[in-house]
C-alpha atoms as a PDB file:
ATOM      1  CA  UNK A   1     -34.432  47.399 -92.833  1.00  0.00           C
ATOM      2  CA  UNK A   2     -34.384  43.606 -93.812  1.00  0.00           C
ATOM      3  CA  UNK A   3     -36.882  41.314 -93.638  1.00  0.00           C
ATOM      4  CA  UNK A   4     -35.888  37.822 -91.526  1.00  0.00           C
ATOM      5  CA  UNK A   5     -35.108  35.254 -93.206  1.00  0.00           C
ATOM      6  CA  UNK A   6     -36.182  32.895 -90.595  1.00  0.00           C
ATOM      7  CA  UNK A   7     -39.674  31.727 -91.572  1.00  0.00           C
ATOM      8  CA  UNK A   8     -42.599  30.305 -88.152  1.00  0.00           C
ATOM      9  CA  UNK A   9     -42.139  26.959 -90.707  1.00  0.00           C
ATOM     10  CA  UNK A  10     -38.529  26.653 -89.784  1.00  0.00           C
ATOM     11  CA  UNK A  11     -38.950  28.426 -86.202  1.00  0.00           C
ATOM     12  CA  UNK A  12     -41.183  25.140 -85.655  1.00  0.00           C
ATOM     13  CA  UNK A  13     -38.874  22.639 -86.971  1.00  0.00           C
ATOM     14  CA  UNK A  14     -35.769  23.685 -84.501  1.00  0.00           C
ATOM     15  CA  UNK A  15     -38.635  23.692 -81.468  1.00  0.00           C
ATOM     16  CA  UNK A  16     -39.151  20.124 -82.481  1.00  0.00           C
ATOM     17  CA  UNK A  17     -35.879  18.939 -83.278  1.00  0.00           C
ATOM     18  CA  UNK A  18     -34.691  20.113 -79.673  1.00  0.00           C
ATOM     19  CA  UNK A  19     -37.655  18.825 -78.370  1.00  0.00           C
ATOM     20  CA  UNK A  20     -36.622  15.451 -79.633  1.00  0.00           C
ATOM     21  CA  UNK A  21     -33.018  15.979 -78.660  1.00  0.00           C
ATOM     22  CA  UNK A  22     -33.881  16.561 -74.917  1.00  0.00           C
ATOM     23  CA  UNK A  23     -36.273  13.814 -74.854  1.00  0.00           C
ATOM     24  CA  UNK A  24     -33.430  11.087 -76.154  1.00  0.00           C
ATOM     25  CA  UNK A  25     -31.581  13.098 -73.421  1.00  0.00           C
ATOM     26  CA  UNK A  26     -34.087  12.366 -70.779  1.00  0.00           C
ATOM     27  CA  UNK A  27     -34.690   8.713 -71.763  1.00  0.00           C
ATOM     28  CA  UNK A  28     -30.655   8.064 -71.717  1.00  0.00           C
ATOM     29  CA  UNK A  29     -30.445   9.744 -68.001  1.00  0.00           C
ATOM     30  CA  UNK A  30     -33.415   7.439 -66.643  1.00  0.00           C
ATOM     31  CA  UNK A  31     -32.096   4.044 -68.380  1.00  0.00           C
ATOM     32  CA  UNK A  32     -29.048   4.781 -66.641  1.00  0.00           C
ATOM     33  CA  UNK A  33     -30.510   6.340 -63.280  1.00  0.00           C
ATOM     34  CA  UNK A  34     -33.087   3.259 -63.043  1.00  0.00           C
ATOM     35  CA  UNK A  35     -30.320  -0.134 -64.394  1.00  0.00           C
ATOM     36  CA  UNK A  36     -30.219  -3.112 -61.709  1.00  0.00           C
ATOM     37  CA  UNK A  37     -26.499  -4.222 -61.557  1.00  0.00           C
ATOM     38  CA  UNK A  38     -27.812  -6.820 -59.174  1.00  0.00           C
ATOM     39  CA  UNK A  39     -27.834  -9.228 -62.113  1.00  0.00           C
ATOM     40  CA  UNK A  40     -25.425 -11.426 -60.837  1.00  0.00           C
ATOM     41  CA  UNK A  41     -24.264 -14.983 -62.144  1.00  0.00           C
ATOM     42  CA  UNK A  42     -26.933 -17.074 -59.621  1.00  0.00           C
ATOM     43  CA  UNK A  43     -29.314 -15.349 -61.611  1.00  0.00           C
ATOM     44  CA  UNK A  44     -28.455 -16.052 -64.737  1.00  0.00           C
ATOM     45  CA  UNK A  45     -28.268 -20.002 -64.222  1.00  0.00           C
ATOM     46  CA  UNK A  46     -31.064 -21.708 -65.759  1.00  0.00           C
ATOM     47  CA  UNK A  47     -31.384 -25.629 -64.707  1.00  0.00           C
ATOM     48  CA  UNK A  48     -33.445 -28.387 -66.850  1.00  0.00           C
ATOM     49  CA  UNK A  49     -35.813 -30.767 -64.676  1.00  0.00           C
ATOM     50  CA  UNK A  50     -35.576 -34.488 -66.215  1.00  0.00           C
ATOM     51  CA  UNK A  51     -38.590 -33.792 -68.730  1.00  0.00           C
ATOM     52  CA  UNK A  52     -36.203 -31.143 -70.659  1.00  0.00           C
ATOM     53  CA  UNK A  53     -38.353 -28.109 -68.993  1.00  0.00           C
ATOM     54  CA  UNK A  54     -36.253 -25.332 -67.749  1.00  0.00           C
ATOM     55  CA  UNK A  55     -36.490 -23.833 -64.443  1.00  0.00           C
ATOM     56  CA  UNK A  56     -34.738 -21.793 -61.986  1.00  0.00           C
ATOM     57  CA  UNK A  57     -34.599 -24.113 -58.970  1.00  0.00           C
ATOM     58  CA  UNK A  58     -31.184 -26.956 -58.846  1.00  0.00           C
ATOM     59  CA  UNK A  59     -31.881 -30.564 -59.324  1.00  0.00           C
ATOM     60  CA  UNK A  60     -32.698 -32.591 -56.120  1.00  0.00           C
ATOM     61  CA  UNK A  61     -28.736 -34.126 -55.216  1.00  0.00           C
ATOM     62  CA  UNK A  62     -31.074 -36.756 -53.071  1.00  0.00           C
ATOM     63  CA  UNK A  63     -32.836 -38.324 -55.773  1.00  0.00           C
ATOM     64  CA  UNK A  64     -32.213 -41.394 -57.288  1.00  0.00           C
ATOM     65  CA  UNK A  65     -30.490 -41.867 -60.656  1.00  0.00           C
ATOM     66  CA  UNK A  66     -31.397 -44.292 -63.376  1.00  0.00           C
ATOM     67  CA  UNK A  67     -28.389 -45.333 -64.942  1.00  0.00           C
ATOM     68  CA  UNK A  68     -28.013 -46.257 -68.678  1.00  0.00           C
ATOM     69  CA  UNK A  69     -26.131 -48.460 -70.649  1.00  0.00           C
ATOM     70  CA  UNK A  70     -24.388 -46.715 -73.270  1.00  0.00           C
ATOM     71  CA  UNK A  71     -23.900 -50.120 -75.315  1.00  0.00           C
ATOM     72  CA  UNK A  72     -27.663 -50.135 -75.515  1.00  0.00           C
ATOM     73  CA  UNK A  73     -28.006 -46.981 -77.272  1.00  0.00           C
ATOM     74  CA  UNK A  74     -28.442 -47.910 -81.096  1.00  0.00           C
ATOM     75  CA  UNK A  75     -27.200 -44.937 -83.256  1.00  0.00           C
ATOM     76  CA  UNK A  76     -28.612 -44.983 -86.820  1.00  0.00           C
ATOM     77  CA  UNK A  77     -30.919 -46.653 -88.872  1.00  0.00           C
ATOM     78  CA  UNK A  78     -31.716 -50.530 -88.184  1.00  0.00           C
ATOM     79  CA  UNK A  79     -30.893 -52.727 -91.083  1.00  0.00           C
ATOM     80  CA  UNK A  80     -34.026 -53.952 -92.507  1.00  0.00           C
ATOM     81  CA  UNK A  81     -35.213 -57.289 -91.399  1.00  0.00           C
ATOM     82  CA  UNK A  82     -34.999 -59.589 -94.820  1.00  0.00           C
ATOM     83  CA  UNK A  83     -38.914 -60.799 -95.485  1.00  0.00           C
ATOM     84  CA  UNK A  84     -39.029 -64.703 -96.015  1.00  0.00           C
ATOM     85  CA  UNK A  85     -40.686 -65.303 -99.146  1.00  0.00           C
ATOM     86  CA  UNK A  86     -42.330 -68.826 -99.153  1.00  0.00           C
ATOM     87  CA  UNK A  87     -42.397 -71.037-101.670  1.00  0.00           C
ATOM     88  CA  UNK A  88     -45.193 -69.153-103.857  1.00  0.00           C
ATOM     89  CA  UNK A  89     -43.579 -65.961-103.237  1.00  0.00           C
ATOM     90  CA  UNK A  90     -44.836 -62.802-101.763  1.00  0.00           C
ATOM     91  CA  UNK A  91     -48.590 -61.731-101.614  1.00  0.00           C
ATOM     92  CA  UNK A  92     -50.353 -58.739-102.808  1.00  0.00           C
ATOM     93  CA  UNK A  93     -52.820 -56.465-104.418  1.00  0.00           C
ATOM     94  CA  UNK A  94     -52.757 -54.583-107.384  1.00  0.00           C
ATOM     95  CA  UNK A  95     -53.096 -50.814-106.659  1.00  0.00           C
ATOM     96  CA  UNK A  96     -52.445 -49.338-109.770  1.00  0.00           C
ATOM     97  CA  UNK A  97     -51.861 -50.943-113.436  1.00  0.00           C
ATOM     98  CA  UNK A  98     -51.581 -49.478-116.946  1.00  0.00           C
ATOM     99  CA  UNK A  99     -52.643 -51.958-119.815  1.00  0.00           C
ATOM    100  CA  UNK A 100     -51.553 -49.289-122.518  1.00  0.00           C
ATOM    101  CA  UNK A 101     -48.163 -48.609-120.895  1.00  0.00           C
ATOM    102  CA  UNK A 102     -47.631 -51.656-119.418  1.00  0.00           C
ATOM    103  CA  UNK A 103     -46.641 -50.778-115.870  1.00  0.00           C
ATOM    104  CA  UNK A 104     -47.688 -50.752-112.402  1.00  0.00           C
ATOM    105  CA  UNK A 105     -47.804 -51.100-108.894  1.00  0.00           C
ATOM    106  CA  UNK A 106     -48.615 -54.237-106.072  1.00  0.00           C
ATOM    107  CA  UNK A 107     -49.185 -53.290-102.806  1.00  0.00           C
ATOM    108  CA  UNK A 108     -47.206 -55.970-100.707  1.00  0.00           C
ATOM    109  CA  UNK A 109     -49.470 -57.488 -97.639  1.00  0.00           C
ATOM    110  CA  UNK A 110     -46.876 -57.787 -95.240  1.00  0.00           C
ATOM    111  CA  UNK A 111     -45.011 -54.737 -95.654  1.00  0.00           C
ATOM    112  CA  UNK A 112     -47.399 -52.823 -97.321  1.00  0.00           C
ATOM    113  CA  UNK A 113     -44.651 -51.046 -99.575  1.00  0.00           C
ATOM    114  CA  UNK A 114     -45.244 -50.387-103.189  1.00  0.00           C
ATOM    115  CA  UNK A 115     -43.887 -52.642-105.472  1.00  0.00           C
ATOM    116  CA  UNK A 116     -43.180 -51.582-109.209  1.00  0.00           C
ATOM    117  CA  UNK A 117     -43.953 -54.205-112.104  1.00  0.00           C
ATOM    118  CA  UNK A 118     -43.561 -54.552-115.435  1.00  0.00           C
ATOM    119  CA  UNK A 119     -45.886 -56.098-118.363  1.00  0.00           C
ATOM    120  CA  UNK A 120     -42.957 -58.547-119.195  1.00  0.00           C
ATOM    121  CA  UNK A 121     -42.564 -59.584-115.536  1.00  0.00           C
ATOM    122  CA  UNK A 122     -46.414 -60.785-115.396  1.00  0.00           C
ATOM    123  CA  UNK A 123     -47.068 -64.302-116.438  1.00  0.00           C
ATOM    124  CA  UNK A 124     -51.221 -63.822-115.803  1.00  0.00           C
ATOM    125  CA  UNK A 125     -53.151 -61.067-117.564  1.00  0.00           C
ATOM    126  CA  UNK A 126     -53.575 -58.604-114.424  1.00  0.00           C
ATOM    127  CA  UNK A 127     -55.473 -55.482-113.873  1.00  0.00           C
ATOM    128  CA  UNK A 128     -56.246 -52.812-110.712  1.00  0.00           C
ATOM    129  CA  UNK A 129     -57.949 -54.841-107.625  1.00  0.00           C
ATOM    130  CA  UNK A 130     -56.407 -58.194-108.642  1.00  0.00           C
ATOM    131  CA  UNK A 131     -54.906 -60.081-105.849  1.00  0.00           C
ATOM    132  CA  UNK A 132     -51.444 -62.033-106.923  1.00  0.00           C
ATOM    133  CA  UNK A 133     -48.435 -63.723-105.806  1.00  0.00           C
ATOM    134  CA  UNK A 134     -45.231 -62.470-107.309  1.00  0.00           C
ATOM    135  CA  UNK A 135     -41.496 -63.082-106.501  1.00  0.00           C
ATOM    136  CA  UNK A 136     -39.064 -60.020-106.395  1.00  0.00           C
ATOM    137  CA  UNK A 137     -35.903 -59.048-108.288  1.00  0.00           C
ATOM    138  CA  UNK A 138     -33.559 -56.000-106.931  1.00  0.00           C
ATOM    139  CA  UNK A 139     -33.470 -53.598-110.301  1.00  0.00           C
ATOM    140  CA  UNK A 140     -31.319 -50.348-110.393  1.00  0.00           C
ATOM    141  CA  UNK A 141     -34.550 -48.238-109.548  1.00  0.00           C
ATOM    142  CA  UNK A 142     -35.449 -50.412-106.477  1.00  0.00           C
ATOM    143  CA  UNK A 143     -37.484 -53.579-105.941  1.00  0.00           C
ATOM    144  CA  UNK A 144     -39.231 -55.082-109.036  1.00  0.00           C
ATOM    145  CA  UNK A 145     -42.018 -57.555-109.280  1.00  0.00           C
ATOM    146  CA  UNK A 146     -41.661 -60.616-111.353  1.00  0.00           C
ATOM    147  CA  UNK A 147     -43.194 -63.546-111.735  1.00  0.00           C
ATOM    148  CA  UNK A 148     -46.579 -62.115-111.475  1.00  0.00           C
ATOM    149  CA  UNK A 149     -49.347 -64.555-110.937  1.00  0.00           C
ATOM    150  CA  UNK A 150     -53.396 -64.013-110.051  1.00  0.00           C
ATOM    151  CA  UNK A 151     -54.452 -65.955-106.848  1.00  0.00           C
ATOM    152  CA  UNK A 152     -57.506 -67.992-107.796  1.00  0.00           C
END
């Protein structure tokens, strides 16, 4: 007589895979026996109070509205205002300067942007810390310093 050629290795393996298979079975039957079609459309509406939090209850029709001018509503960037430059120029401090290189920066007072100048703009000798008045020149790399002068 033969021997079987079905192994308890391979016996196991069928017990679990139709373990597993009745299991899905089961879990289909009680997702379907157990689903709330109750879910109608009123509960799906979610409203947004008038500090952008969302909620399930309507806005109050009662309450007053605060209209808006649409005219009012600026869209964009505001032009820059232009800075009026008296007649010694603009004030500022030196933040950063590079004797060797001949190049640095002024930190404006009034708009407290960075300003890049040159050696060749600079009618003073000027180093870091050095407070000056300078005029400005538009350049292809942005505003320039020129001018240059240390405030006594």
């Amino acid at each position: 007589m033969a021997k079987s050629r079905e192994t308890f290795n391979k016996k196991e393996k069928e017990k679990l895979r139709q373990k597993k298979k009745q299991e899905k079975i089961d879990r289909k039957e009680s997702r379907k026996s157990n689903t709330d079609k109750s879910t109608d459309f009123e509960d799906m509406i979610a409203y947004v109070d008038e500090f952008g939090n969302i909620t399930s209850t309507p806005p109050d029709p009662t309450k007053k509205r605060k209209e808006i001018d649409a005219d009012s509503i600026d869209i964009g960037v505001p032009k820059a205002s232009k800075i009026e430059e008296d007649a010694e120029g603009r004030k500022g401090k030196v933040t950063f300067f590079n004797s060797s290189k001949g190049y640095g920066f002024i930190k404006d007072e009034q708009t407290q942007e960075s300003i890049f100048v040159h050696l060749s703009g600079c009618i003073d000798q000027i180093k870091e810390n050095d407070k000056v008045t300078f005029q400005t020149e538009k350049t292809q790399k942005g505003l320039s310093a020129i001018e240059v002068k240390l405030v006594k």
